[in-house]
N, C-alpha and C. Protein backbone atom coordinates (compact mmCIF):
# COMPACT_ATOMS: atom_id res chain seq x y z
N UNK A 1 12.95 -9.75 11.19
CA UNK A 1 12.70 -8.34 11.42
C UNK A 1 12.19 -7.64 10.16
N UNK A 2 12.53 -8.12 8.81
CA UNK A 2 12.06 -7.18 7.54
C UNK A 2 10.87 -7.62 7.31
N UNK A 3 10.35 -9.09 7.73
CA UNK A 3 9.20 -9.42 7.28
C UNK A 3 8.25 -8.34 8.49
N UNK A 4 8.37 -8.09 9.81
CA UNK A 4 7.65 -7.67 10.85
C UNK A 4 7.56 -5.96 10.21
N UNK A 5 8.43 -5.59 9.73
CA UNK A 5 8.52 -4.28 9.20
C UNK A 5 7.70 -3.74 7.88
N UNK A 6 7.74 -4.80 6.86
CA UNK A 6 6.98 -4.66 6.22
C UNK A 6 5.05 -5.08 6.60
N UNK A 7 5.21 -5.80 7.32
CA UNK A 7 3.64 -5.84 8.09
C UNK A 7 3.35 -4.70 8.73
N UNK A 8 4.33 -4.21 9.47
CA UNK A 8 3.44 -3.25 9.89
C UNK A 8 3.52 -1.74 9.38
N UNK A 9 4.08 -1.53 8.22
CA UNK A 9 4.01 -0.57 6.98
C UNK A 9 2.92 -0.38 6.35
N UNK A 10 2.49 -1.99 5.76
CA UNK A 10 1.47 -2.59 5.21
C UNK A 10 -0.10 -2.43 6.35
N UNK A 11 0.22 -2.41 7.37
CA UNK A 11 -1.08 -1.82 8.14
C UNK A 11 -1.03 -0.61 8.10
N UNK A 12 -0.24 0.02 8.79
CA UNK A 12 -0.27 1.45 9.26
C UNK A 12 -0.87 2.00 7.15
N UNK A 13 -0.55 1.63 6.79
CA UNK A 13 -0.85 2.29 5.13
C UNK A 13 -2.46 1.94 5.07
N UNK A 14 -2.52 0.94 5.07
CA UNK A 14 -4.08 0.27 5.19
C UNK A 14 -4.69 1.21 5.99
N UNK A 15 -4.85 1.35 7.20
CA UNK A 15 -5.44 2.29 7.94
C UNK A 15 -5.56 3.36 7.61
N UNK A 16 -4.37 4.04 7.39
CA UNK A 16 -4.45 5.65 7.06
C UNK A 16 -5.44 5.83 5.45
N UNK A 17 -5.15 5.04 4.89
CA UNK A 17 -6.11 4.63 3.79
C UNK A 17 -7.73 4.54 3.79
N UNK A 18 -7.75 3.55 4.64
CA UNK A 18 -9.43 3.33 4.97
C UNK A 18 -10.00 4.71 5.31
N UNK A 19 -9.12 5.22 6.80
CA UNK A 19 -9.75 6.30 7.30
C UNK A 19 -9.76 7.57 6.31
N UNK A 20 -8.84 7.95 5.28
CA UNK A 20 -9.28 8.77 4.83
C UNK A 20 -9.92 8.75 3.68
N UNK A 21 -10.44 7.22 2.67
CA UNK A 21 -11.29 6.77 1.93
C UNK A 21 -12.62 6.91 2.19
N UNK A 22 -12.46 5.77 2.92
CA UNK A 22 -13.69 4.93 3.70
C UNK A 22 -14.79 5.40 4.61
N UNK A 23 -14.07 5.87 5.63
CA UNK A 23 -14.56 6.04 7.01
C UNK A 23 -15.90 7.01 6.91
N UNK A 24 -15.56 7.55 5.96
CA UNK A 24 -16.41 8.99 6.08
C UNK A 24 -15.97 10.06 7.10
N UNK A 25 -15.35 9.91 7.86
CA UNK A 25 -14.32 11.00 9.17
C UNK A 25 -14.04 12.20 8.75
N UNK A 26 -13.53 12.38 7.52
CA UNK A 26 -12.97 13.49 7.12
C UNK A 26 -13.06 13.63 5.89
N UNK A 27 -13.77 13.12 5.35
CA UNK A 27 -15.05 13.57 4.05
C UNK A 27 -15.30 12.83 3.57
N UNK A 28 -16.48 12.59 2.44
CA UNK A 28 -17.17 12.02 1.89
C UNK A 28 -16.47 9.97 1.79
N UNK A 29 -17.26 9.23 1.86
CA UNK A 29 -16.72 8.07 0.91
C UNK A 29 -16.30 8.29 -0.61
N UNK A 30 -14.95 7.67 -0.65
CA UNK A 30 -14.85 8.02 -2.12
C UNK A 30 -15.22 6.81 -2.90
N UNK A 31 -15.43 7.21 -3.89
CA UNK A 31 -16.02 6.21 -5.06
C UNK A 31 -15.17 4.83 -4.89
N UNK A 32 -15.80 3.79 -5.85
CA UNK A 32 -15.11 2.51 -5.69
C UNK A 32 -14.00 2.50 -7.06
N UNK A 33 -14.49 3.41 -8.12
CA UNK A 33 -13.07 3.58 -9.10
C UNK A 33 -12.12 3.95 -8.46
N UNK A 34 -12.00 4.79 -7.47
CA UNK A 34 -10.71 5.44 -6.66
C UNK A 34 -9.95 4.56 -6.75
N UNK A 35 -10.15 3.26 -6.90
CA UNK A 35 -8.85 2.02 -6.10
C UNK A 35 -8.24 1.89 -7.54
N UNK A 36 -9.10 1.72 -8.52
CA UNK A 36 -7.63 1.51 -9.56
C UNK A 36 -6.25 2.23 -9.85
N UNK A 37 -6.34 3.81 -8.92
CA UNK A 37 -5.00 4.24 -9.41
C UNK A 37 -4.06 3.88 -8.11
N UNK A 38 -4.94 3.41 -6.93
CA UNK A 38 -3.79 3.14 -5.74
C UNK A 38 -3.55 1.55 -6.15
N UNK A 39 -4.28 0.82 -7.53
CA UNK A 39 -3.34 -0.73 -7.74
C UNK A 39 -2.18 -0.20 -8.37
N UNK A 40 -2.14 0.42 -9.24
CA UNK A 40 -1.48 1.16 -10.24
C UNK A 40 -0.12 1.84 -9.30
N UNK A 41 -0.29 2.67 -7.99
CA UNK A 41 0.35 2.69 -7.02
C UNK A 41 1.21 1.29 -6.52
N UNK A 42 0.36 0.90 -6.09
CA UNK A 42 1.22 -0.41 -5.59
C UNK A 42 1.98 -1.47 -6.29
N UNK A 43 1.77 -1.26 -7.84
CA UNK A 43 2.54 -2.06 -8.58
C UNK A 43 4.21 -1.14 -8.63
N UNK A 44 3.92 0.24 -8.81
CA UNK A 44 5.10 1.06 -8.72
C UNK A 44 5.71 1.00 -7.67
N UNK A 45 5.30 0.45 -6.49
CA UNK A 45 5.73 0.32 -4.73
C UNK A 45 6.54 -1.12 -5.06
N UNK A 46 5.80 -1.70 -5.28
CA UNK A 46 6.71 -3.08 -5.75
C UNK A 46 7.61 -3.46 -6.53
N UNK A 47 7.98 -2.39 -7.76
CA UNK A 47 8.88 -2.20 -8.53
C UNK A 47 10.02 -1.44 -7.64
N UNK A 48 10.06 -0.52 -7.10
CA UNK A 48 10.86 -0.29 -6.04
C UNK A 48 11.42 -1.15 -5.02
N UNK A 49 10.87 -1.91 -4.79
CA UNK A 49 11.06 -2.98 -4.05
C UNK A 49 12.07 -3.90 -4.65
N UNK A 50 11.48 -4.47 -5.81
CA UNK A 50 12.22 -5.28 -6.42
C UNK A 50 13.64 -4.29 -6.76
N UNK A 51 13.58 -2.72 -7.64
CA UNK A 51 14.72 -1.94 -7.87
C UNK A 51 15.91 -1.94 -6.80
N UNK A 52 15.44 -1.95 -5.52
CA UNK A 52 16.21 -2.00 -4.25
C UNK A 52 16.86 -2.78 -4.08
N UNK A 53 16.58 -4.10 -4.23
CA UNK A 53 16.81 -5.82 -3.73
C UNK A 53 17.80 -5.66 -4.79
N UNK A 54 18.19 -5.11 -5.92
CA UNK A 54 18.32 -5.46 -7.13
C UNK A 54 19.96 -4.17 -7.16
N UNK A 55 19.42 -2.94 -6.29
CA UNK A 55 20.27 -1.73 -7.08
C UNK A 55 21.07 -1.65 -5.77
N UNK A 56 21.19 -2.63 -4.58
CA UNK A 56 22.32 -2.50 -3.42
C UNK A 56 21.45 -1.91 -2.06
N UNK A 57 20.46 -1.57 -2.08
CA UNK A 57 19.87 -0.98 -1.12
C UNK A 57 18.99 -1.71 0.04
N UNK A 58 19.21 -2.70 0.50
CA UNK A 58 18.37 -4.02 0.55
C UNK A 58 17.66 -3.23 2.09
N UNK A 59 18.17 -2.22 3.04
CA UNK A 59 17.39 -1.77 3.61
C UNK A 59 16.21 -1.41 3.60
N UNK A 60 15.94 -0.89 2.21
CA UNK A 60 14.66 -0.29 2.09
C UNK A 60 13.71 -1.09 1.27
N UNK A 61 13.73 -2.52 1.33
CA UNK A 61 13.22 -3.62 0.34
C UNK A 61 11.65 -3.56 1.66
N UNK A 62 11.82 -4.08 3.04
CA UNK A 62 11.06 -3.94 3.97
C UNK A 62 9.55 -2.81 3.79
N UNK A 63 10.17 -1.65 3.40
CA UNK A 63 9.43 -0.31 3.87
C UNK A 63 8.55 -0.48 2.13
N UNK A 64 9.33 -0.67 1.08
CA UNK A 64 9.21 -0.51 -0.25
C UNK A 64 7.73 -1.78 -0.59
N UNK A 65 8.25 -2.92 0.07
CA UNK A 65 6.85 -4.26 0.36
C UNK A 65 6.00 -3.57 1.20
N UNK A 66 6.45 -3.12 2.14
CA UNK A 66 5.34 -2.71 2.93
C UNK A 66 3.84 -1.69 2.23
N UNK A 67 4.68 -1.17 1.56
CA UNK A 67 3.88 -0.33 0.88
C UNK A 67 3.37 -0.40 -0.18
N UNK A 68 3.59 -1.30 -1.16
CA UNK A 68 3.15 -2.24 -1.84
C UNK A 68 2.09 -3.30 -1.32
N UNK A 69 2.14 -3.74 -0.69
CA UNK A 69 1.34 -4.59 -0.01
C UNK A 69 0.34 -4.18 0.89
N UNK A 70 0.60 -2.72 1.52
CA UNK A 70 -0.44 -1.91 2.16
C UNK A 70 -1.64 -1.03 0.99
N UNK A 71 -0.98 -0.70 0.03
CA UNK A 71 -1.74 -0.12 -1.32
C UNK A 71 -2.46 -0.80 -1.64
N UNK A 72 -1.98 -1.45 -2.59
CA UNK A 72 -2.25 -2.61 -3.72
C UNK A 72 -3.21 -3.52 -2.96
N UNK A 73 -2.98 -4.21 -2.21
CA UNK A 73 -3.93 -4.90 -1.30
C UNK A 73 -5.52 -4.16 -0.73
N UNK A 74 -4.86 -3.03 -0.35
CA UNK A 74 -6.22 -2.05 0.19
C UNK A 74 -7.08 -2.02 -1.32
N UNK A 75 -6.23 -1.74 -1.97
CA UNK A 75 -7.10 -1.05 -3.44
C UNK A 75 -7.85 -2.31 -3.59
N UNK A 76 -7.34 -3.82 -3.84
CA UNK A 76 -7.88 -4.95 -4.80
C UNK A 76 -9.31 -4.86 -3.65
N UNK A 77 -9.15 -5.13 -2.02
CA UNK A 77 -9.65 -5.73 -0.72
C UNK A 77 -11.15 -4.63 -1.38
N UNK A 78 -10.79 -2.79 -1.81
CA UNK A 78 -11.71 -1.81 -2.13
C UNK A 78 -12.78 -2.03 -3.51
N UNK A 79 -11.65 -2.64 -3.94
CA UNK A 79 -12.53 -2.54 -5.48
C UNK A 79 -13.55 -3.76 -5.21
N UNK A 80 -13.02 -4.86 -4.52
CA UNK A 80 -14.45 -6.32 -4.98
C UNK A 80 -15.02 -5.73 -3.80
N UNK A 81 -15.13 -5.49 -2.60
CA UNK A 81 -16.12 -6.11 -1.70
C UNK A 81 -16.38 -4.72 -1.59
């Protein structure tokens, strides 16, 4: 169940991402530098993650990857291609 939770954190983030990056929908494409501060994001998402696993909170390890992995991923997936 935490792995299914963090997948679909990790999308739903991706998406809301693209569409308001990417898409052009609701304004402009943004530049391709944009992504280095959402890696920079997602390394701090993952430090939380790990802080959680670590500080008793293991509920929110799921939501904390998710979002890490929805960022960070979008950003690297933004910056090469």
């Amino acid at each position: 169940m935490k792995v299914v939770t963090a997948v679909v954190v990790a999308c739903a983030i991706a998406g809301l991402l693209y569409l308001s990056l990417d898409s052009g929908r609701f304004a402009p494409p943004a530049e391709r530098a944009f992504s280095m501060p959402l890696v920079g994001l997602g390394v701090i998402f993952a430090g939380a993650a790990w802080a959680a696993s670590k500080g008793g909170y293991p509920e929110r390890v799921p939501f904390f990857t998710g979002l890490a992995v929805g960022v960070g991923g979008y950003a690297l997936v933004r910056l090469f291609i």
